[in-house]
C-alpha atoms as a PDB file:
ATOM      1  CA  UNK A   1       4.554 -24.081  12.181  1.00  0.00           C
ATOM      2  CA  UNK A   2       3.232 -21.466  10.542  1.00  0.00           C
ATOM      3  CA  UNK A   3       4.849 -19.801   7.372  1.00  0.00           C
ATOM      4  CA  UNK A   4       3.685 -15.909   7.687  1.00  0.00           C
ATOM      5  CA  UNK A   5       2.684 -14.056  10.805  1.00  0.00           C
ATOM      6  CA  UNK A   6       1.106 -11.105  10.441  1.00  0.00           C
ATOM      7  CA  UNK A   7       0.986  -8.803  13.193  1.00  0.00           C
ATOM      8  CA  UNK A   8      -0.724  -5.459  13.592  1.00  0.00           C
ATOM      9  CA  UNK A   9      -1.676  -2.688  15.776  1.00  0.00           C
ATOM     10  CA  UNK A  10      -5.240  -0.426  15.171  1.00  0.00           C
ATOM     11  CA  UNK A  11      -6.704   2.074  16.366  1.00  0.00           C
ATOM     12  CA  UNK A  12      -9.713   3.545  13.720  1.00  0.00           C
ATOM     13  CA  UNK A  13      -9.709  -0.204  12.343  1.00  0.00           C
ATOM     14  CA  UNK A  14      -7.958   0.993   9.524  1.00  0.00           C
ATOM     15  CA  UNK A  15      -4.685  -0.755  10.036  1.00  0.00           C
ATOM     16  CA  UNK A  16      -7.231  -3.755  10.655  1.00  0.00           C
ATOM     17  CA  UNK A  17      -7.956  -3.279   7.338  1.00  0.00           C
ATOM     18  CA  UNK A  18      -4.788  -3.035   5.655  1.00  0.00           C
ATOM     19  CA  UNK A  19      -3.001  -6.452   7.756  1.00  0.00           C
ATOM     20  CA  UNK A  20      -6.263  -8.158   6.176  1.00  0.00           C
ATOM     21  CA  UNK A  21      -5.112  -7.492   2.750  1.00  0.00           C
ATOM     22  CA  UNK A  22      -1.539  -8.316   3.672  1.00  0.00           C
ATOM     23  CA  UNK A  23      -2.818 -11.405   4.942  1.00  0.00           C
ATOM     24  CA  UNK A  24      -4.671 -12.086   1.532  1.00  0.00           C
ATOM     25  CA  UNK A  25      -1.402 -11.396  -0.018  1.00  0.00           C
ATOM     26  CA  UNK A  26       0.300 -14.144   2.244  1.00  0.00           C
ATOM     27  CA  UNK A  27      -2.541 -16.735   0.980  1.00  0.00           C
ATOM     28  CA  UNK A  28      -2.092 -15.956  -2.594  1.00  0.00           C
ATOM     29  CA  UNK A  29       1.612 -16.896  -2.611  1.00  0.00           C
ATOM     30  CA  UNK A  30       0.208 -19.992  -1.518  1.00  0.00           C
ATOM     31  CA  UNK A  31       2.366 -20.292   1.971  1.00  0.00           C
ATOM     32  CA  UNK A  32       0.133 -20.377   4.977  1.00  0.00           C
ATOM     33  CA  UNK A  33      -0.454 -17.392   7.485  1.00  0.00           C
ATOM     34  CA  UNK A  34      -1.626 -16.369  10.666  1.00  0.00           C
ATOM     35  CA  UNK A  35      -3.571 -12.822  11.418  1.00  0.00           C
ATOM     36  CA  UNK A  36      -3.219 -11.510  14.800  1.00  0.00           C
ATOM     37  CA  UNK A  37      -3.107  -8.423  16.939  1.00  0.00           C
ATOM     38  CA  UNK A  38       0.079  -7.153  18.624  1.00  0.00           C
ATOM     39  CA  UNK A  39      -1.769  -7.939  21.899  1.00  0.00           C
ATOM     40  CA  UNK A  40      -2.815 -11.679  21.401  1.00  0.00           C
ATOM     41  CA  UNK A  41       0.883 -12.143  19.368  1.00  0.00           C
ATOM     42  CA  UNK A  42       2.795 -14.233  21.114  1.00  0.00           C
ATOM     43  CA  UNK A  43       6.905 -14.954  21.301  1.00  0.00           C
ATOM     44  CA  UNK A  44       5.590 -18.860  20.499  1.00  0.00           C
ATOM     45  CA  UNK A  45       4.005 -17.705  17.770  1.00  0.00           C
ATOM     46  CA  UNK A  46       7.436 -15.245  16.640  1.00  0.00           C
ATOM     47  CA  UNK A  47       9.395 -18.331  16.706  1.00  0.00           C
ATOM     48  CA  UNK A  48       7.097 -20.603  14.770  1.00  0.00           C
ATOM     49  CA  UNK A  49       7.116 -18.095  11.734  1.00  0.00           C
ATOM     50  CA  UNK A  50       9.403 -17.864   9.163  1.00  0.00           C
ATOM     51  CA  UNK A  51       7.829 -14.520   8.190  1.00  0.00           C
ATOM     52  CA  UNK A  52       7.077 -11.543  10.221  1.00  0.00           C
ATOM     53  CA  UNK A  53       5.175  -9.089   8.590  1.00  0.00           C
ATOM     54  CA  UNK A  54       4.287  -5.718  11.086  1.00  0.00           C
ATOM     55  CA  UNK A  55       1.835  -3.596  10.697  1.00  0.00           C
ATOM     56  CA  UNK A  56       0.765  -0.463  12.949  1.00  0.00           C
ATOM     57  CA  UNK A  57      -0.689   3.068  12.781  1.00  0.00           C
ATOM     58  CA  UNK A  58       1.015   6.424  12.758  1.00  0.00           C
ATOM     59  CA  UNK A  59       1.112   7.866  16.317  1.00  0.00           C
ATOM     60  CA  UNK A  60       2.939  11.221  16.197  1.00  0.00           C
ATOM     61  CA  UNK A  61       5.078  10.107  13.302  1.00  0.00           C
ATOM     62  CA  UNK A  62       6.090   6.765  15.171  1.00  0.00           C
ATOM     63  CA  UNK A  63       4.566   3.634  15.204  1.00  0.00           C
ATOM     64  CA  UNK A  64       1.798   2.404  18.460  1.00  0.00           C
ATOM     65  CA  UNK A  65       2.668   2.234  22.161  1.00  0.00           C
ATOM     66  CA  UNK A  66       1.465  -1.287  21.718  1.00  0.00           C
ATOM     67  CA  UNK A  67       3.671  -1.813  18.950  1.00  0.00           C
ATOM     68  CA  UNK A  68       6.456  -0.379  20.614  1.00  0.00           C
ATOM     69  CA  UNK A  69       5.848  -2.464  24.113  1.00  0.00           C
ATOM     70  CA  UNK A  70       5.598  -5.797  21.518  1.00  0.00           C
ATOM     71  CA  UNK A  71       8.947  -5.269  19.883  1.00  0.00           C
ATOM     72  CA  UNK A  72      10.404  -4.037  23.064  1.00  0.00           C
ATOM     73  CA  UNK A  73       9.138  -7.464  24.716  1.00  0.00           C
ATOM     74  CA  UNK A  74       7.687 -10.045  23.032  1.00  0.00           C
ATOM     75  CA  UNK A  75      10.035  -9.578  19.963  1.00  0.00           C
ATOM     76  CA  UNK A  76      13.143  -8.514  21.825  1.00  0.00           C
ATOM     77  CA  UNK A  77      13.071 -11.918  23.569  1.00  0.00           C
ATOM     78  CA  UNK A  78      12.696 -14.502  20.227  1.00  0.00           C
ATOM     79  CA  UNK A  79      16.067 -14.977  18.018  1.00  0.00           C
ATOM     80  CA  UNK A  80      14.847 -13.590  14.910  1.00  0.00           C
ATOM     81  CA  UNK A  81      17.961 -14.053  12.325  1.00  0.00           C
ATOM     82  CA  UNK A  82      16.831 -15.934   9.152  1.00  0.00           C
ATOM     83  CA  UNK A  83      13.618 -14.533   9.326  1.00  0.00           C
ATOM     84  CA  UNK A  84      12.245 -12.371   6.522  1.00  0.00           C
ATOM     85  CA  UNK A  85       9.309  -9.569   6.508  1.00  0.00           C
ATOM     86  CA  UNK A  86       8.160  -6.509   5.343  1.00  0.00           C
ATOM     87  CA  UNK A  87       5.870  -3.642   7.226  1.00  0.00           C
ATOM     88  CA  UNK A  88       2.915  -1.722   6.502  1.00  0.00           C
ATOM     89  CA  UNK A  89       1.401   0.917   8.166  1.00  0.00           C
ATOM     90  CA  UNK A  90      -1.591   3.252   7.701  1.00  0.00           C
ATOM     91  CA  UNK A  91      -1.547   7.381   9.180  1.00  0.00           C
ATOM     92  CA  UNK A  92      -3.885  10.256   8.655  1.00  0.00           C
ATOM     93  CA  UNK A  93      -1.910  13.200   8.942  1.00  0.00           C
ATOM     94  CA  UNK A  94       2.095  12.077   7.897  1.00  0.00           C
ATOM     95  CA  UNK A  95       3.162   8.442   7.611  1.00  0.00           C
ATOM     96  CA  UNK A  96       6.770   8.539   9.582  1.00  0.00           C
ATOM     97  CA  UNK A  97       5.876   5.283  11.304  1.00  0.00           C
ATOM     98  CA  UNK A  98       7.145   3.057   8.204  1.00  0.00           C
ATOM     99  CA  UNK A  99      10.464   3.964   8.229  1.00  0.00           C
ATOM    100  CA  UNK A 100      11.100   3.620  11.672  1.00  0.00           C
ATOM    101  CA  UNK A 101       8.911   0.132  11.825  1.00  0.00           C
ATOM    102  CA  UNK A 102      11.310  -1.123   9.559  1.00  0.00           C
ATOM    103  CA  UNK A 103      14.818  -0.379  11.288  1.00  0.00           C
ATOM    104  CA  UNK A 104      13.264  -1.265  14.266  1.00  0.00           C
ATOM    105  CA  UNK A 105      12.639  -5.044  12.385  1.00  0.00           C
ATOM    106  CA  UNK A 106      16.400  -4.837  10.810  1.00  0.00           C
ATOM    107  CA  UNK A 107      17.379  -3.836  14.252  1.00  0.00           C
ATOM    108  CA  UNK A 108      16.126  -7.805  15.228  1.00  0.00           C
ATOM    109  CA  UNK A 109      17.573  -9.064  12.178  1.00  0.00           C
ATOM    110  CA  UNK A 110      14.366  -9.467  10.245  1.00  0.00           C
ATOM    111  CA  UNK A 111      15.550  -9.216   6.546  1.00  0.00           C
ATOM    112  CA  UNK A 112      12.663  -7.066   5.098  1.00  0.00           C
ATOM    113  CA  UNK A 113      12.093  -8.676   1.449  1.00  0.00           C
ATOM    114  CA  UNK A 114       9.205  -6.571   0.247  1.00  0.00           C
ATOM    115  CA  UNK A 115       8.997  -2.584   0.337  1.00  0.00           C
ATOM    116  CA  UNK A 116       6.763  -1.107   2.594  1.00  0.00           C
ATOM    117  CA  UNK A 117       3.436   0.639   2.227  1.00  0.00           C
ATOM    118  CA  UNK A 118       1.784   2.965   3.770  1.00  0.00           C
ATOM    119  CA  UNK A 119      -1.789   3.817   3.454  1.00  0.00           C
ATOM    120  CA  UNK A 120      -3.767   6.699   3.794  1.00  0.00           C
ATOM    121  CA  UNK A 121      -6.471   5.811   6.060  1.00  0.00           C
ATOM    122  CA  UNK A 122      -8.540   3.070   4.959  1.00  0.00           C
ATOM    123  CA  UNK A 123      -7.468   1.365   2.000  1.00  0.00           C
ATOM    124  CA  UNK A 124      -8.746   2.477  -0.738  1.00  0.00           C
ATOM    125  CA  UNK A 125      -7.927   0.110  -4.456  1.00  0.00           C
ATOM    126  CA  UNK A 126      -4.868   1.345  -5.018  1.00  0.00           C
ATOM    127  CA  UNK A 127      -3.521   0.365  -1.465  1.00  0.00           C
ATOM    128  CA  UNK A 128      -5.111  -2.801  -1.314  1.00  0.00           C
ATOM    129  CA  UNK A 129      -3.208  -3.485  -4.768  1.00  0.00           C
ATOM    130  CA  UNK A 130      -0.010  -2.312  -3.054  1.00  0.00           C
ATOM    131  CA  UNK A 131      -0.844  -4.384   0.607  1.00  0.00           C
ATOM    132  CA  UNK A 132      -1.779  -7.635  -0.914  1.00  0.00           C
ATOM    133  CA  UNK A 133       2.065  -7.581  -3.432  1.00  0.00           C
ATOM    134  CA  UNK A 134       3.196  -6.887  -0.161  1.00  0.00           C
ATOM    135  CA  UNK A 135       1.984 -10.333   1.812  1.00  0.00           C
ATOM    136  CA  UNK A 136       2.427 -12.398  -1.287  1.00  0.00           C
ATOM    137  CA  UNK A 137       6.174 -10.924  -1.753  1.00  0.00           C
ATOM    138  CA  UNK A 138       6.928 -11.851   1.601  1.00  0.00           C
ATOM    139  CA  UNK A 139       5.140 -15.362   1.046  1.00  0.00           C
ATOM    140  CA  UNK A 140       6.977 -15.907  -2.061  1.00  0.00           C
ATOM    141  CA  UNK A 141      10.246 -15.132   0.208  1.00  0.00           C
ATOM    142  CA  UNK A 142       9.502 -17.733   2.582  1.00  0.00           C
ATOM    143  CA  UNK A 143       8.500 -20.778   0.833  1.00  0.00           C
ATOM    144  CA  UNK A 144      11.472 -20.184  -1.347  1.00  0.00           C
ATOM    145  CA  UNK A 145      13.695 -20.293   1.875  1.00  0.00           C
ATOM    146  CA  UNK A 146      11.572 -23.294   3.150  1.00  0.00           C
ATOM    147  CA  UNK A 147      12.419 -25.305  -0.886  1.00  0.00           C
ATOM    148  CA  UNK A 148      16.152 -24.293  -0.116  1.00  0.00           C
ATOM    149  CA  UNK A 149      16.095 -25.651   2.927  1.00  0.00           C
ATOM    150  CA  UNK A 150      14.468 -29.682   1.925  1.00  0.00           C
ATOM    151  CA  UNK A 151      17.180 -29.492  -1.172  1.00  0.00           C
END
């Protein structure tokens, strides 16, 4: 069982970029994590995380088809209360996805523990600063919930 998923959409690679700092993040906390792409993410792999952290490009101010089809799927299908997350995101032009990535993971009852971030096209320092408090928030978030669990 895994401690952090972290699941992301891309398109440019940028997003690639950004879920690879959040996944850095996720390490430093010291809980484990898993990296993957909305289309090798499976609902196994949803229920085996006490984290979800979702990341996807800006598509016309929304988040990915792909990202869309996975939380209308995959995610729609694995009880997610008592999970926490967070989202990231990356756009070009406006960055509307984030907001709407985020109800869509309260909407699931993911309890988002970490604010989100968006980031101008590739990451530049300043985002990667922003991605990686990100991951290790959320990892912070879950082995705290694993420690209250044992006591």
């Amino acid at each position: 069982m895994v401690d952090v998923i972290v699941i992301y959409d891309t398109i440019s690679g940028n997003t690639e970029k950004a879920a690879k700092e959040v996944y850095e993040g996720v390490l430093e906390s010291g809980a484990e994590a898993m990296l993957k792409n909305v289309s090798e993410a499976t609902e196994n792999d949803l229920r085996e995380a006490h984290g979800v952290i979702l990341g996807s490009p800006c598509v016309n101010n929304n988040y990915s088809g792909r990202m869309r089809e996975f939380l209308n799927g995959k995610l729609k299908n694995v009880r997610m209360y008592g999970k926490v997350g967070a989202a990231f995101g990356t756009y070009k032009w406006n960055g509307g996805n984030l907001h709407r990535l985020e109800t869509e993971m309260l909407y699931h009852d993911i309890k988002i523990v970490a604010p989100g971030y968006n980031a101008l096209k590739a990451p530049g320092r300043d985002a990667v600063k922003h991605l990686r408090e990100l991951g290790k928030k959320v990892g912070e978030e879950v082995l705290k919930l694993k420690e209250e669990k044992t006591v």
